[in-house]
N, C-alpha and C. Protein backbone atom coordinates (compact mmCIF):
# COMPACT_ATOMS: atom_id res chain seq x y z
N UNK A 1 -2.52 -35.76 -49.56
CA UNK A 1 -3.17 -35.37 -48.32
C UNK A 1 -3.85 -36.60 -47.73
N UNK A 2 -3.16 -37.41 -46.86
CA UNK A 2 -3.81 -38.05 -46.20
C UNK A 2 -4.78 -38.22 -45.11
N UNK A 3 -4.84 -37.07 -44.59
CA UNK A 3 -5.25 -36.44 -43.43
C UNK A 3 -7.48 -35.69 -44.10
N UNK A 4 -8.04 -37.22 -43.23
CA UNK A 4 -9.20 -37.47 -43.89
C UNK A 4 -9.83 -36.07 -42.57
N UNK A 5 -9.72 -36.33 -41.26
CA UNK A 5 -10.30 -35.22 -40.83
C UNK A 5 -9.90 -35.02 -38.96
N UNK A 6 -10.63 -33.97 -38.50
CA UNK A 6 -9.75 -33.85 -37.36
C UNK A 6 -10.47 -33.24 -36.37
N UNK A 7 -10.30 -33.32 -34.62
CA UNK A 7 -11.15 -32.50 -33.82
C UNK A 7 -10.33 -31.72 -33.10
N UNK A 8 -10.68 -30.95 -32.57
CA UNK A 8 -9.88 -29.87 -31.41
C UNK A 8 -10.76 -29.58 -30.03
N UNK A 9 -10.36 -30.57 -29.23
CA UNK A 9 -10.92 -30.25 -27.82
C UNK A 9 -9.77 -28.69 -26.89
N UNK A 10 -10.79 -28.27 -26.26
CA UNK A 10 -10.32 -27.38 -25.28
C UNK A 10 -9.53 -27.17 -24.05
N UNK A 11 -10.65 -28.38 -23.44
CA UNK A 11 -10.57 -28.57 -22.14
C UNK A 11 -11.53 -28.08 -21.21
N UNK A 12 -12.06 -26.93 -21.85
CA UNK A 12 -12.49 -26.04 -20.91
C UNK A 12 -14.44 -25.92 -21.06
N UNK A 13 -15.04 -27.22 -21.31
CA UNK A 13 -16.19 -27.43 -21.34
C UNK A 13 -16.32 -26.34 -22.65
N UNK A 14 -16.08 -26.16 -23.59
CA UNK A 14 -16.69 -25.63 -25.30
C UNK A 14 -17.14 -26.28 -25.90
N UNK A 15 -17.46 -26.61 -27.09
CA UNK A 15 -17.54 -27.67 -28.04
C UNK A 15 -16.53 -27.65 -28.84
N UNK A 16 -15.73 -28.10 -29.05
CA UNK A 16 -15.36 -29.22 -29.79
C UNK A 16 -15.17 -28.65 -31.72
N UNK A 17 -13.70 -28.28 -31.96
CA UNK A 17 -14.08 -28.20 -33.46
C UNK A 17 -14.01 -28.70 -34.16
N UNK A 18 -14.02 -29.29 -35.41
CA UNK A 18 -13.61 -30.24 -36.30
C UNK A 18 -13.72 -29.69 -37.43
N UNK A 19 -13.08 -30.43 -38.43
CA UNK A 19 -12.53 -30.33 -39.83
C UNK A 19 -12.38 -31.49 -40.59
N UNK A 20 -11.88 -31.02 -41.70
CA UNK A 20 -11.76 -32.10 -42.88
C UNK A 20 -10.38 -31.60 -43.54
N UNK A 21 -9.28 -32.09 -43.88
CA UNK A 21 -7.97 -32.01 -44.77
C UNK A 21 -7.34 -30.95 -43.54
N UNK A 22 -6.13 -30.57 -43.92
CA UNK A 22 -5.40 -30.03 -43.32
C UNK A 22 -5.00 -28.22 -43.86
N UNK A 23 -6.22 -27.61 -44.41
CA UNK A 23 -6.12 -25.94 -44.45
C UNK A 23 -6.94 -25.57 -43.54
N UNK A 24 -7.04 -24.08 -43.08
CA UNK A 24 -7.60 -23.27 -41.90
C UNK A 24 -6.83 -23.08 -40.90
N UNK A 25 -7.43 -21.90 -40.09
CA UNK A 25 -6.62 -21.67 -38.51
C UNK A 25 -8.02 -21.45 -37.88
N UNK A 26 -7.74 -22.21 -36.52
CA UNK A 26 -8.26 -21.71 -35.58
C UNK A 26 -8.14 -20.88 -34.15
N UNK A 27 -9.17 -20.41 -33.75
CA UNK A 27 -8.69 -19.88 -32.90
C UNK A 27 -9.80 -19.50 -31.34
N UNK A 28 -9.79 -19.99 -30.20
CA UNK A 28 -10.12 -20.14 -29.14
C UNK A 28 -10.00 -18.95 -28.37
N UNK A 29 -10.84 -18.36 -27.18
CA UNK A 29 -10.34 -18.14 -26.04
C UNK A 29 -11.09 -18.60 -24.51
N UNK A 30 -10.10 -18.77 -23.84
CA UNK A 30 -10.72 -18.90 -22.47
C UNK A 30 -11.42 -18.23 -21.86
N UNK A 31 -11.91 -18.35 -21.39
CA UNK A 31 -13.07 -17.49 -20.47
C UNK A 31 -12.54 -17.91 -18.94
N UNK A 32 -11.94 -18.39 -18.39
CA UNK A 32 -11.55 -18.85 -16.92
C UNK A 32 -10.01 -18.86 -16.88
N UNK A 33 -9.99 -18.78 -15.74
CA UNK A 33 -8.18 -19.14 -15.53
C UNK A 33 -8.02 -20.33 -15.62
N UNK A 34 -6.89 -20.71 -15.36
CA UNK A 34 -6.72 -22.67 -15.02
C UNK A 34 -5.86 -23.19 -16.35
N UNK A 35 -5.45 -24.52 -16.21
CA UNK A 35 -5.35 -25.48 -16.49
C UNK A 35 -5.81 -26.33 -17.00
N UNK A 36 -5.64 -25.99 -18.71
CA UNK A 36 -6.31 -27.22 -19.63
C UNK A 36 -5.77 -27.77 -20.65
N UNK A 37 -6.14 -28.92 -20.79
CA UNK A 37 -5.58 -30.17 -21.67
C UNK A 37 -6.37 -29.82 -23.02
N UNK A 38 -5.36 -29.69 -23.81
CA UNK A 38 -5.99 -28.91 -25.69
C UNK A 38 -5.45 -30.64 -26.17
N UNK A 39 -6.54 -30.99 -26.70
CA UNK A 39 -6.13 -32.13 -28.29
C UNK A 39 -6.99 -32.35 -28.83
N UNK A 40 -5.63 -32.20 -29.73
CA UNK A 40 -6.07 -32.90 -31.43
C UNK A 40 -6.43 -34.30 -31.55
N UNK A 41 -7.43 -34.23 -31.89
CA UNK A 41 -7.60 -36.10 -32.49
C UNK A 41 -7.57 -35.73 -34.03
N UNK A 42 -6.71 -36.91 -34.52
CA UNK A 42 -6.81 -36.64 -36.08
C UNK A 42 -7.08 -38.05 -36.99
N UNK A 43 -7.44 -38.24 -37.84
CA UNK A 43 -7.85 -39.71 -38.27
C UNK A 43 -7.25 -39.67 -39.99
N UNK A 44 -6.63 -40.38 -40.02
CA UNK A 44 -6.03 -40.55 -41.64
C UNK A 44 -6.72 -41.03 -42.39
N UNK A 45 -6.87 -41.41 -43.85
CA UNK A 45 -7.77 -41.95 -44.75
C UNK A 45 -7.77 -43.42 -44.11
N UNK A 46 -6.97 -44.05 -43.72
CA UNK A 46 -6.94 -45.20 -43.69
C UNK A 46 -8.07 -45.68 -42.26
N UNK A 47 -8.32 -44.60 -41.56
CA UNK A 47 -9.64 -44.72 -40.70
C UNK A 47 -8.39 -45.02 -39.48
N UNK A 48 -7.09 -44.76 -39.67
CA UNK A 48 -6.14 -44.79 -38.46
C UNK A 48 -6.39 -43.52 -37.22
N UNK A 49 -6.28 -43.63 -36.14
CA UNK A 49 -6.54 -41.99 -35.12
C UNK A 49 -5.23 -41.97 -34.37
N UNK A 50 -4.86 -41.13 -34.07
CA UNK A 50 -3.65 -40.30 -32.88
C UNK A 50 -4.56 -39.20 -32.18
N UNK A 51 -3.59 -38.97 -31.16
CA UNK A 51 -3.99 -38.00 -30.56
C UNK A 51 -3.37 -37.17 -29.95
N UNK A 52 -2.55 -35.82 -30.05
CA UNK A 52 -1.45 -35.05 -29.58
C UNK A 52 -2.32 -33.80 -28.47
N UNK A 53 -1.42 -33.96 -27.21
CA UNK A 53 -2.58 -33.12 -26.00
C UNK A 53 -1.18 -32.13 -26.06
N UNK A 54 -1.59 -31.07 -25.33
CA UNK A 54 -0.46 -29.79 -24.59
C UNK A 54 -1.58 -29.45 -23.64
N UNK A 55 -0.98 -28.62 -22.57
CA UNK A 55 -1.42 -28.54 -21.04
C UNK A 55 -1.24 -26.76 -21.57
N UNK A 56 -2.29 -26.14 -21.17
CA UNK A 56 -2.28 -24.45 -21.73
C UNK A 56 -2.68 -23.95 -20.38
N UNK A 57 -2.05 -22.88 -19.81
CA UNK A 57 -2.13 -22.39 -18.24
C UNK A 57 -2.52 -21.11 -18.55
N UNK A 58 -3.67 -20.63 -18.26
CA UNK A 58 -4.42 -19.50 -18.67
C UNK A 58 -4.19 -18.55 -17.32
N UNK A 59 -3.73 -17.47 -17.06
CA UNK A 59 -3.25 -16.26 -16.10
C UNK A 59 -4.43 -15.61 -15.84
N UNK A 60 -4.57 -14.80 -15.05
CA UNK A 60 -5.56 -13.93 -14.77
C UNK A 60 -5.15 -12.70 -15.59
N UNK A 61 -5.70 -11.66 -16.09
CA UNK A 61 -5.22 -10.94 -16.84
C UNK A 61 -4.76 -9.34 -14.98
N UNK A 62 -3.59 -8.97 -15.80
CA UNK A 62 -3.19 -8.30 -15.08
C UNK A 62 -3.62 -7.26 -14.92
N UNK A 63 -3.95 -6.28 -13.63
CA UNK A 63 -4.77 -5.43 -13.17
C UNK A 63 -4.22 -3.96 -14.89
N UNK A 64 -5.14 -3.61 -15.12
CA UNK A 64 -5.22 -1.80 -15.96
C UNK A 64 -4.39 -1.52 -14.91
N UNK A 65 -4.38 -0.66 -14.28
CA UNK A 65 -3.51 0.37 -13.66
C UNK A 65 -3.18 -0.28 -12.05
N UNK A 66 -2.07 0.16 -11.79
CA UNK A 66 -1.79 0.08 -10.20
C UNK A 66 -1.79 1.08 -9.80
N UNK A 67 -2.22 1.18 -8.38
CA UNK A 67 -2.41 2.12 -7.31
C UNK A 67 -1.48 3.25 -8.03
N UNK A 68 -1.26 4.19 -7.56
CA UNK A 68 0.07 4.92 -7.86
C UNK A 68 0.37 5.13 -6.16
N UNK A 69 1.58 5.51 -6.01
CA UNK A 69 1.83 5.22 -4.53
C UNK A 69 3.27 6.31 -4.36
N UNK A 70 3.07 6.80 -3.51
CA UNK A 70 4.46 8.33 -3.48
C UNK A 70 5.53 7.24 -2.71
N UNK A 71 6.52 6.76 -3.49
CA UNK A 71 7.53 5.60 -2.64
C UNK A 71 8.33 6.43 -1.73
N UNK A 72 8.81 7.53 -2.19
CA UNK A 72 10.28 8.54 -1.18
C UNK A 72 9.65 9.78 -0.92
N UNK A 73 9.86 10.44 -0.07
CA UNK A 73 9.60 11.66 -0.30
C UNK A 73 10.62 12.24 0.97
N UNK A 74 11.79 12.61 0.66
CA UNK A 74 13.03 12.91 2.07
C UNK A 74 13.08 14.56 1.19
N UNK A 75 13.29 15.22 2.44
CA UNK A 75 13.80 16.45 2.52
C UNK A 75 14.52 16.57 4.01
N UNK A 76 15.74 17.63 2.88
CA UNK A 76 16.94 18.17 3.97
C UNK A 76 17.52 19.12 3.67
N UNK A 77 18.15 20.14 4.83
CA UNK A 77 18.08 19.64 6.09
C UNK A 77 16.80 18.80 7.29
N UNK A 78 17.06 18.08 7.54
CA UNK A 78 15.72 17.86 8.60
C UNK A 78 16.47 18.23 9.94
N UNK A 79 17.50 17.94 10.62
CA UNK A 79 17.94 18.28 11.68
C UNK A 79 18.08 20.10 12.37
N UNK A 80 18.06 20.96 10.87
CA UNK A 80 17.94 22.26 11.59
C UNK A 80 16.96 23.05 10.70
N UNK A 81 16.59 24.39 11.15
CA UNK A 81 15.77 25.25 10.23
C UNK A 81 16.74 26.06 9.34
N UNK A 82 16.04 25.74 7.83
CA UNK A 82 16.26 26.67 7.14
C UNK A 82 16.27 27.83 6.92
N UNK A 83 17.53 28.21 6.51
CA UNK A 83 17.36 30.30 6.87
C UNK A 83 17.36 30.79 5.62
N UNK A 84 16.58 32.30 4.96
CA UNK A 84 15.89 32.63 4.46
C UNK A 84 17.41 32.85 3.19
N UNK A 85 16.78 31.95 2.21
CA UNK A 85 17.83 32.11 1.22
C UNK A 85 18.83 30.93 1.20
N UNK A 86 18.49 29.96 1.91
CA UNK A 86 19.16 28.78 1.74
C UNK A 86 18.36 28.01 0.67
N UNK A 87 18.66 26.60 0.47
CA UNK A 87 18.01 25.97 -0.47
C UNK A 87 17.84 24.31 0.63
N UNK A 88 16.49 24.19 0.36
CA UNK A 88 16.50 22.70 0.91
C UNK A 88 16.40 21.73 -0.26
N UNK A 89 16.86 20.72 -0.01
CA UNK A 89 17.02 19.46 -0.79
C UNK A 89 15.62 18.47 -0.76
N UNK A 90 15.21 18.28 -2.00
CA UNK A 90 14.02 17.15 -1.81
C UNK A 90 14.61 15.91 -3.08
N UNK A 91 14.13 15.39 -2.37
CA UNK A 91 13.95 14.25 -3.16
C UNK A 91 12.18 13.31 -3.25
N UNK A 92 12.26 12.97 -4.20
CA UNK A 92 11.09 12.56 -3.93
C UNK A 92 10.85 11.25 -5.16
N UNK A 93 9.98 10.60 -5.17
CA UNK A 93 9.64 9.36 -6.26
C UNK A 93 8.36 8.92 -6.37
N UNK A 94 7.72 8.78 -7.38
CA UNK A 94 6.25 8.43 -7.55
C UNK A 94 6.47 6.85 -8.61
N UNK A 95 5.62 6.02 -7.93
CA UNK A 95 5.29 5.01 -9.02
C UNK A 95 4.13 4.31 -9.16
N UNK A 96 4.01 4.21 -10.14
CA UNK A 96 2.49 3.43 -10.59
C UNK A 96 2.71 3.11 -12.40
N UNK A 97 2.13 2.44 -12.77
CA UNK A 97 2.01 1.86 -14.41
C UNK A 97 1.42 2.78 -15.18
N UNK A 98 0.28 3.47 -14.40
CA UNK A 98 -0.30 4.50 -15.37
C UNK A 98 -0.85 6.08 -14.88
N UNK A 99 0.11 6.55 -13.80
CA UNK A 99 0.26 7.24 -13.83
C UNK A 99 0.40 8.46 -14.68
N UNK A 100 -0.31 9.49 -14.72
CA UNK A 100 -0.54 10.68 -16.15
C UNK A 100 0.66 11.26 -15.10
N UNK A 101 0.48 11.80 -14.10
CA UNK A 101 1.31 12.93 -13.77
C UNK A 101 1.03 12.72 -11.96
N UNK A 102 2.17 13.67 -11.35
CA UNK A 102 1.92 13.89 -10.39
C UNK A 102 2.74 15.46 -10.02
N UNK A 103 2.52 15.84 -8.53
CA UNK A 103 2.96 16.88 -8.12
C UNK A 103 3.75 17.03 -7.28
N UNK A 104 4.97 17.94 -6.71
CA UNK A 104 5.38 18.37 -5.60
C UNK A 104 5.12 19.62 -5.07
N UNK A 105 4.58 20.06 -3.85
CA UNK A 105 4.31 21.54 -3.55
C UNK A 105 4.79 21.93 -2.60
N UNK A 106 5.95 22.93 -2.44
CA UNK A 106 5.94 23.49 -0.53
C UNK A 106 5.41 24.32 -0.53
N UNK A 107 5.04 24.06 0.73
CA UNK A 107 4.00 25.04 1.30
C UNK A 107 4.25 25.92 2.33
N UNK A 108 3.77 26.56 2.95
CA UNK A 108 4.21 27.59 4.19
C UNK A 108 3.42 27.15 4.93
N UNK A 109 3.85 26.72 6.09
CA UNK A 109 3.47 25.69 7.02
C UNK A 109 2.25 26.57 8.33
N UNK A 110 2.71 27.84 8.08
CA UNK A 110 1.81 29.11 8.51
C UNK A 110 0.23 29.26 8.47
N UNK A 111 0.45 29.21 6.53
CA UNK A 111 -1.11 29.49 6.12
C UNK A 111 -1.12 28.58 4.76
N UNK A 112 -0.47 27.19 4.79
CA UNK A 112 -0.87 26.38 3.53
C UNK A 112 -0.58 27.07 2.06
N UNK A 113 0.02 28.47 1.97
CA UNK A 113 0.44 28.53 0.91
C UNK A 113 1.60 27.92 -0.45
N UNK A 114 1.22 28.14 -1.44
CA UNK A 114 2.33 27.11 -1.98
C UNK A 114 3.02 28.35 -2.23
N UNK A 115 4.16 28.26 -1.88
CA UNK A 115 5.68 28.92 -2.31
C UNK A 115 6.31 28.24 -3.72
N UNK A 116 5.91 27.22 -3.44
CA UNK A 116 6.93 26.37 -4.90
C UNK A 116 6.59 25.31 -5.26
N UNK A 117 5.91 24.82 -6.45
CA UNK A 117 5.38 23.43 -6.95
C UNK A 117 6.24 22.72 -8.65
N UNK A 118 6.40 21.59 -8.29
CA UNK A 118 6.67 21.14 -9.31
C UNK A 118 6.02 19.73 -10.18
N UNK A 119 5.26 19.62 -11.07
CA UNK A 119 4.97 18.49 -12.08
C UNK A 119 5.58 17.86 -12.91
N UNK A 120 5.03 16.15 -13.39
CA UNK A 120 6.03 15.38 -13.91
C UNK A 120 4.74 14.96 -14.75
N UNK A 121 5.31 14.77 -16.03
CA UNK A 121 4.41 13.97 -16.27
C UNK A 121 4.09 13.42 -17.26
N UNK A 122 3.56 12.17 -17.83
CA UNK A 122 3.69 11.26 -18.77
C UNK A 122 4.59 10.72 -19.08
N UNK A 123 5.59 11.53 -20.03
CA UNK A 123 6.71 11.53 -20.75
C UNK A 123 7.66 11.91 -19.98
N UNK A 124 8.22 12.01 -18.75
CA UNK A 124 9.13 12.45 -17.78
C UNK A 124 9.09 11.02 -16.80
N UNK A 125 10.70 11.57 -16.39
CA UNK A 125 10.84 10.32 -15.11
C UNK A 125 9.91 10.92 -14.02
N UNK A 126 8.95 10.13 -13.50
CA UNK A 126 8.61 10.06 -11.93
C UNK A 126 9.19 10.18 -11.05
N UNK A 127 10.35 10.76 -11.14
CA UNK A 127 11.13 11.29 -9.90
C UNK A 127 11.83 12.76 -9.86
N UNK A 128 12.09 12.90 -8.40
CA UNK A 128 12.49 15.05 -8.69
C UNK A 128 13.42 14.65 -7.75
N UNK A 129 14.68 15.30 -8.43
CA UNK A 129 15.79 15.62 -7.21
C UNK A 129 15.94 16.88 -7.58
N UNK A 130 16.41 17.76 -6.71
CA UNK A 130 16.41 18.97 -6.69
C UNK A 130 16.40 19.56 -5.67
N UNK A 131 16.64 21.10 -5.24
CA UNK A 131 17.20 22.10 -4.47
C UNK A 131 16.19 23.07 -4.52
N UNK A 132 15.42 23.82 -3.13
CA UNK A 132 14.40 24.75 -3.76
C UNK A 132 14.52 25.87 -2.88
N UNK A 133 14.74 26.91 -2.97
CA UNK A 133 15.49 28.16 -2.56
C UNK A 133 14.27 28.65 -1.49
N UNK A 134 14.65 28.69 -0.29
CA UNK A 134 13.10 29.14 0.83
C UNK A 134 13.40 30.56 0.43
N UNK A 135 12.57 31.75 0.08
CA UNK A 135 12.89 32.94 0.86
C UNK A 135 11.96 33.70 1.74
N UNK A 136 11.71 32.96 2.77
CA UNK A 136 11.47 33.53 3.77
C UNK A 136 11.51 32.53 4.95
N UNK A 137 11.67 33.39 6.23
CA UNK A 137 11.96 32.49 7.18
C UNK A 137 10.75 31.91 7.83
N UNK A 138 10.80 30.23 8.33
CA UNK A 138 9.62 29.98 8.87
C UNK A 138 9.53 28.24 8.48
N UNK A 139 8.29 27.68 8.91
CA UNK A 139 8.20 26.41 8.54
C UNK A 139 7.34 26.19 7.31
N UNK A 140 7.98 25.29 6.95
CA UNK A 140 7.37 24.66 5.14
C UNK A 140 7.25 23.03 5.65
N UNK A 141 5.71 22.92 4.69
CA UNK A 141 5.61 21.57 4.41
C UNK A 141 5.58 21.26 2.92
N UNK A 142 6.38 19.89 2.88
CA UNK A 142 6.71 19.45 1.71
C UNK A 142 5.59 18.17 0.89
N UNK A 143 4.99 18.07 0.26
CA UNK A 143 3.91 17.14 -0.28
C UNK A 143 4.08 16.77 -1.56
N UNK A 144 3.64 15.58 -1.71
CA UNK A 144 3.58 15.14 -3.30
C UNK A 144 2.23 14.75 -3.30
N UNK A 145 1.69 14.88 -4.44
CA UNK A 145 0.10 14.41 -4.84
C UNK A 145 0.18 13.55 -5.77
N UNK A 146 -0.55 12.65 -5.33
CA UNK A 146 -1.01 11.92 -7.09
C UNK A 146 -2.36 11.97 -7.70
């Protein structure tokens, strides 16, 4: 073991670690984003020094959750009214990272009642295609919640 002893700069205004022989691990963290120069200075018995740098690019840590955000939400027919006992077509798509669940509801466009709702959630794809049978005649609104 030639290796009499050794320092570990950061970069990032810390102090500084040092040692003696070559057992142990260390271990750092940043506190800031950025760009910093890590080295080793190491000095051999013989009172010889080197010095090995690496450039370490510290990220911002990425947001917990994103927004969740309803990306599609098409229903059809849109060009005519549905007659009582047809089926309209929805489609719809939800995304976000941490999303638990979300909803689809039609409603009766009359008096806000829900006629027909459907949930997704956790463990399911975030998306609904599907066919939903009106029976009765009149206007429906279609919604997704998150």
């Amino acid at each position: 073991d030639c290796l009499r002893e050794w320092e570990l700069s950061f970069g990032d205004g810390a102090d500084a670690l040092t040692g003696k022989g070559t057992t142990g691990t260390v271990a750092h963290t940043f506190e800031t984003v950025g760009v910093f120069r890590v080295a080793l200075r190491a000095t051999d018995e013989f009172g010889d020094t080197d010095v090995a740098t690496v450039l370490v690019h510290v990220a911002p840590r990425p947001p917990l959750c994103t927004p969740p955000a309803v990306r599609a939400l098409k229903v059809s027919p849109l060009s005519r009214r549905v007659l009582t006992g047809e089926n309209a077509h929805i489609e719809a798509r939800v995304e976000s990272h941490c999303l638990a669940s979300w909803t689809l509801r039609v409603l009766r466009a009359s008096d806000g009642t829900v006629v027909s709702s459907f949930s997704r959630g956790p463990q399911e794809d975030m998306a609904y295609i599907g066919d939903v049978r009106l029976t009765a005649a009149g206007s429906y609104l279609f919604e997704a919640s998150i």
